[in-house]
C-alpha atoms as a PDB file:
ATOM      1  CA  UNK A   1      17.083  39.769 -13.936  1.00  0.00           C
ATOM      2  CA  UNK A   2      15.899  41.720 -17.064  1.00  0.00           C
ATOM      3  CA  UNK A   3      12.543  41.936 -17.497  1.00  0.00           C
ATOM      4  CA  UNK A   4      10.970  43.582 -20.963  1.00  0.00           C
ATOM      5  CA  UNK A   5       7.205  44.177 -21.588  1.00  0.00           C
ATOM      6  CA  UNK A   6       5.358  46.458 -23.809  1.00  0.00           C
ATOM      7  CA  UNK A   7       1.783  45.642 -23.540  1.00  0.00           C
ATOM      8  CA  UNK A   8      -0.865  46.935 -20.865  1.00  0.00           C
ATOM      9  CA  UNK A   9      -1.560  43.485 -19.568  1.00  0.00           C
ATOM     10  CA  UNK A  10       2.459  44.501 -17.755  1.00  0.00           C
ATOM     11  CA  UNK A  11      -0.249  46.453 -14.723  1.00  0.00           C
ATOM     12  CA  UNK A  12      -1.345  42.644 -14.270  1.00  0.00           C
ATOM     13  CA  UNK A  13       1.964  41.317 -14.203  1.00  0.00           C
ATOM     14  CA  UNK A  14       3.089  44.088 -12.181  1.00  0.00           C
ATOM     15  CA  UNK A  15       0.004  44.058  -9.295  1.00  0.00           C
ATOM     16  CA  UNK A  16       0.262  40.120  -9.273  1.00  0.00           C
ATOM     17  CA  UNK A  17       4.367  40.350  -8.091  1.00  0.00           C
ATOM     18  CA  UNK A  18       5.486  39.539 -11.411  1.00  0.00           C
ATOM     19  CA  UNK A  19       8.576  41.787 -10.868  1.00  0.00           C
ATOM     20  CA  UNK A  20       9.637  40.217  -7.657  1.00  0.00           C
ATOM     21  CA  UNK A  21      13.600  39.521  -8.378  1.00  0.00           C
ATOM     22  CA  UNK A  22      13.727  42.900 -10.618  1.00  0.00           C
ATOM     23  CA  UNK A  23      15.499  45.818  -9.239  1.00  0.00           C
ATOM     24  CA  UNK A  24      14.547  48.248 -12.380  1.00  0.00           C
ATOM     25  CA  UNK A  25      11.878  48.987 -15.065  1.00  0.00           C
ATOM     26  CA  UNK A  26      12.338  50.598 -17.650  1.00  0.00           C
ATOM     27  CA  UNK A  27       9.347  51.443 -19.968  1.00  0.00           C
ATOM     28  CA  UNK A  28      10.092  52.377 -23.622  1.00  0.00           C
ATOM     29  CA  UNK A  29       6.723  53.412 -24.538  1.00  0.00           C
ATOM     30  CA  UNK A  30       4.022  55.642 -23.454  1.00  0.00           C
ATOM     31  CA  UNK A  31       1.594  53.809 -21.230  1.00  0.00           C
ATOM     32  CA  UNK A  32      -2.099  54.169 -21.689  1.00  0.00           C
ATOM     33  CA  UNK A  33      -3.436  57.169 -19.169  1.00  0.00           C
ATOM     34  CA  UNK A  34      -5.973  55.152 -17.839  1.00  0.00           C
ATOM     35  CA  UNK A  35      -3.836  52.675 -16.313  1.00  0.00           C
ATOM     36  CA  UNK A  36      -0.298  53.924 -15.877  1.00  0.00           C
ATOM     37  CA  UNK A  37      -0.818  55.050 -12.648  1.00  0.00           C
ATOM     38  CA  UNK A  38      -1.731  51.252 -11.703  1.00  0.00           C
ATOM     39  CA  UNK A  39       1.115  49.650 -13.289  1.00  0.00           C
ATOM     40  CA  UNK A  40       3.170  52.467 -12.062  1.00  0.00           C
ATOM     41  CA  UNK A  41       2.299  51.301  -8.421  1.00  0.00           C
ATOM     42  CA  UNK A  42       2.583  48.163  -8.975  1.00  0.00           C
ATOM     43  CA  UNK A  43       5.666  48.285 -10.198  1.00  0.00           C
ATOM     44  CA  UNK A  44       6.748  50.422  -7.371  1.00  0.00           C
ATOM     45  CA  UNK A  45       4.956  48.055  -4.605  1.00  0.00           C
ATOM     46  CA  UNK A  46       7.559  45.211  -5.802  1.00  0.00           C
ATOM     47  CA  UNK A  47      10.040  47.308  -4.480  1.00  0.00           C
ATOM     48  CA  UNK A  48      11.337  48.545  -8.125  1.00  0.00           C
ATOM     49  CA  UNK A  49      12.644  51.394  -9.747  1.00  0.00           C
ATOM     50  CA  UNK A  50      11.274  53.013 -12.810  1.00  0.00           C
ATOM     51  CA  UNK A  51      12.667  54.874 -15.956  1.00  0.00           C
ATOM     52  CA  UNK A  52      10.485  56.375 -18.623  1.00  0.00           C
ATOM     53  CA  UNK A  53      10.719  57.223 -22.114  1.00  0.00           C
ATOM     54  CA  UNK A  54       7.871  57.669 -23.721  1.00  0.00           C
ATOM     55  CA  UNK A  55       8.819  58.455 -27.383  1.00  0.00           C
ATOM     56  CA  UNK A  56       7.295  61.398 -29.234  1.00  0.00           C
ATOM     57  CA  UNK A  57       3.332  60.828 -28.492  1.00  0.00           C
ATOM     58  CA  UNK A  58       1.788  63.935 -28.198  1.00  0.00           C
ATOM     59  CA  UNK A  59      -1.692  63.215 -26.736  1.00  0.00           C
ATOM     60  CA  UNK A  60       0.276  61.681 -23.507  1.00  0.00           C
ATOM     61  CA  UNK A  61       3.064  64.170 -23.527  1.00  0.00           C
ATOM     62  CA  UNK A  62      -0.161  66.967 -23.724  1.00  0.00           C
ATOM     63  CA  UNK A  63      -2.411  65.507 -21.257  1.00  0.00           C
ATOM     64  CA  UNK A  64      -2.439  66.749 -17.652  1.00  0.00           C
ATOM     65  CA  UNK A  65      -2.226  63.553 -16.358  1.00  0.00           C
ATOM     66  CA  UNK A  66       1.021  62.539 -17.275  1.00  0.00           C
ATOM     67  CA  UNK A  67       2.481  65.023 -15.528  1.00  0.00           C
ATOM     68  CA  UNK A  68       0.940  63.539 -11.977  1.00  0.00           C
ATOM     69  CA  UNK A  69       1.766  60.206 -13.320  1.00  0.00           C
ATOM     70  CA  UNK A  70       5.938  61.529 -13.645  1.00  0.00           C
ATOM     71  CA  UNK A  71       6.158  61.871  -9.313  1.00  0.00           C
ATOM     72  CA  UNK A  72       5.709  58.237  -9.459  1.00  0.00           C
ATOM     73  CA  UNK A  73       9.138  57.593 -12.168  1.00  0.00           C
ATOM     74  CA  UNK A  74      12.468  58.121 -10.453  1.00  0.00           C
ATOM     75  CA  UNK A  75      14.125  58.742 -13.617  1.00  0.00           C
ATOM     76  CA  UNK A  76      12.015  60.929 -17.035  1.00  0.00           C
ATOM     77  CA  UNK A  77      13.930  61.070 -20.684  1.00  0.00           C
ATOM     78  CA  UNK A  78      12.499  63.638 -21.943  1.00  0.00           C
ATOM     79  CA  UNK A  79      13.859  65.649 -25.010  1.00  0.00           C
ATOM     80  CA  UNK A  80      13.959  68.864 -25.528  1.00  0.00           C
ATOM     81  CA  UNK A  81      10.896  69.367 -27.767  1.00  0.00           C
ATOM     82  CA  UNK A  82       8.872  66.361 -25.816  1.00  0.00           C
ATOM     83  CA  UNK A  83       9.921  68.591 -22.636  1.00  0.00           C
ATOM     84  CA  UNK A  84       8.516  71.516 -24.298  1.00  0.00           C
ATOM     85  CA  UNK A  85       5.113  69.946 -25.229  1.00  0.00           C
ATOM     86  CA  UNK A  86       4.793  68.760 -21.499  1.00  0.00           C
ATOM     87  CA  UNK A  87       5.493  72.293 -19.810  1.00  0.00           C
ATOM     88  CA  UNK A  88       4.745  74.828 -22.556  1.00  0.00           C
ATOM     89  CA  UNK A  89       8.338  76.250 -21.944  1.00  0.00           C
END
């Protein structure tokens, strides 16, 4: 099954089982700090696996957070300059 979603209502859908016959998630967008780690789990609680690629967006790539939120994505695309703005190396 291939499930796409690119709003934040997808934490909803995720905590309420919504991605029961999915094996994978991949999100193509940077999800808002102040609820990625709840979609994140949710996601995860269904038993799924989750990619991330944000995009170029600074303020998330910048913001502490995000790098907590990344121990909960099994796989990160990063570039090389989006890699750069998240470690400063």
């Amino acid at each position: 099954m291939r499930t796409s979603s690119t709003s934040s209502s997808s934490a909803e859908t995720a905590a309420s089982g919504g991605f029961r016959q999915t094996r994978h998630v991949h999100l193509g967008w940077a999800p808002p700090l102040e609820t990625a780690a709840e979609l994140l789990a949710g996601i995860r609680a269904n038993g799924c696996t989750v990619s991330l690629d944000t995009g170029w967006h600074e303020a998330w790539l910048g913001d502490a957070r995000a790098m907590e939120l990344l121990r909960q994505v099994d796989i990160f695309f990063p570039n090389e300059v989006e890699a750069l703005r998240m470690t400063g190396h």
